[in-house]
Protein backbone atom coordinates (compact mmCIF):
# COMPACT_ATOMS: atom_id res chain seq x y z
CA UNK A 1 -2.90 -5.97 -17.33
CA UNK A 2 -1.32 -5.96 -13.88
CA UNK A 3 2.12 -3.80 -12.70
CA UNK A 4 4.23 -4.81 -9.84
CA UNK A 5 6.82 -2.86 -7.94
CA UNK A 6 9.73 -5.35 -6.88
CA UNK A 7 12.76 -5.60 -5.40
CA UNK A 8 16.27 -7.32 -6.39
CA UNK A 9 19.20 -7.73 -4.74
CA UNK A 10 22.87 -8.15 -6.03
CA UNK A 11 25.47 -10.00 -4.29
CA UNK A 12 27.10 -7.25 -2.94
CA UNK A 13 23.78 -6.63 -0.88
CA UNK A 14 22.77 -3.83 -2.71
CA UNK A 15 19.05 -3.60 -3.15
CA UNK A 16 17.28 -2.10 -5.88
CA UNK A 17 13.58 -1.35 -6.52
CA UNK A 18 11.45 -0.42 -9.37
CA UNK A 19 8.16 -1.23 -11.41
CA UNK A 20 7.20 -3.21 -14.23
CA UNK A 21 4.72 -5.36 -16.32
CA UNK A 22 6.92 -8.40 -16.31
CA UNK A 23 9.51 -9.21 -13.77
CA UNK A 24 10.71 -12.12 -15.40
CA UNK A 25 11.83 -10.01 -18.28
CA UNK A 26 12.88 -6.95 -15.83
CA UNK A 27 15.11 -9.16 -14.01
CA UNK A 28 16.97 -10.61 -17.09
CA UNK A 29 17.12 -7.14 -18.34
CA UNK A 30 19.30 -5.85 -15.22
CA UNK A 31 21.00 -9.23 -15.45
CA UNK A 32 22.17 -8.31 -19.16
CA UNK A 33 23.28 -5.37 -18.34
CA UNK A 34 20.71 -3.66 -20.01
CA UNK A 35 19.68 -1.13 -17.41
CA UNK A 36 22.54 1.46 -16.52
CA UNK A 37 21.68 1.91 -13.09
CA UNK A 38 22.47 -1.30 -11.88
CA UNK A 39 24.76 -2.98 -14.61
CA UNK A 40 27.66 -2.35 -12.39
CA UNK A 41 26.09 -4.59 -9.77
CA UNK A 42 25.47 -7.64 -11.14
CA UNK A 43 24.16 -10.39 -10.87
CA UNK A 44 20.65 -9.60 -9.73
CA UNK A 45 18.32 -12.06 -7.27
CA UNK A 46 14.45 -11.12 -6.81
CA UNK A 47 13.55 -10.43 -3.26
CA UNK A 48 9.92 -9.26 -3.52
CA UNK A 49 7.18 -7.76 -5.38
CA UNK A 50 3.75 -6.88 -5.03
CA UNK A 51 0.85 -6.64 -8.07
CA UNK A 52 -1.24 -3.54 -9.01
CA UNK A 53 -4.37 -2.95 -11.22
CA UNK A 54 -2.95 -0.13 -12.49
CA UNK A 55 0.46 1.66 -13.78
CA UNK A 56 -0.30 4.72 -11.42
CA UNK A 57 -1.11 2.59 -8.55
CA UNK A 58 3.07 0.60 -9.37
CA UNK A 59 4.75 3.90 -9.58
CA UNK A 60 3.06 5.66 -6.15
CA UNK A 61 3.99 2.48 -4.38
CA UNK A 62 7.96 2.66 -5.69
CA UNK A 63 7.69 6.22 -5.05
CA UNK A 64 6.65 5.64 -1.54
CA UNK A 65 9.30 2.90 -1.39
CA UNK A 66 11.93 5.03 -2.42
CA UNK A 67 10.82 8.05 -0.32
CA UNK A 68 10.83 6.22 3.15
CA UNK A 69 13.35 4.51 4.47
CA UNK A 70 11.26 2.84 7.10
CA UNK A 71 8.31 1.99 4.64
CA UNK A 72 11.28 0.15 2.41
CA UNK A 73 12.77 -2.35 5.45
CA UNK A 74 8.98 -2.51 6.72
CA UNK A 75 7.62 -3.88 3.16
CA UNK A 76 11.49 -5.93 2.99
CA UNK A 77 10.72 -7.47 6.44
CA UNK A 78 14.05 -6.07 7.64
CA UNK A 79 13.20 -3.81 10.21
């Protein structure tokens, strides 16, 4: 089974990162409204993701992500 960590961004430019098994689903998920965090902000357009062997190996990578700044726009190609 592979994880990804990805990255979406809503019209208003706001980006938002997390993890999952299926981005496909993920994405329709924030699109519905579904997740609370980002159901104000809709709708939702992928940006990027990246695949991982493992669950643990998704979540370091988002933490990471959502730790540094830099590492964020560096992995976005923004900075």
């Amino acid at each position: 089974m592979n994880f990804a960590v990805y990255a979406i961004r809503a019209n208003n430019g706001r980006i938002y990162i997390g993890q999952t098994e299926n981005i496909a689903h993920r994405l329709d998920a924030h699109n519905r409204g579904v997740v609370q965090s980002t159901k104000a902000d809709r709708p939702w357009s992928w940006i990027k993701s990246e695949n991982f062997e493992t669950r643990e190996q998704s979540r370091y990578f988002e933490w990471q992500l959502k730790r540094s700044r830099g590492k964020r726009l560096k992995w976005l190609g923004e900075k």
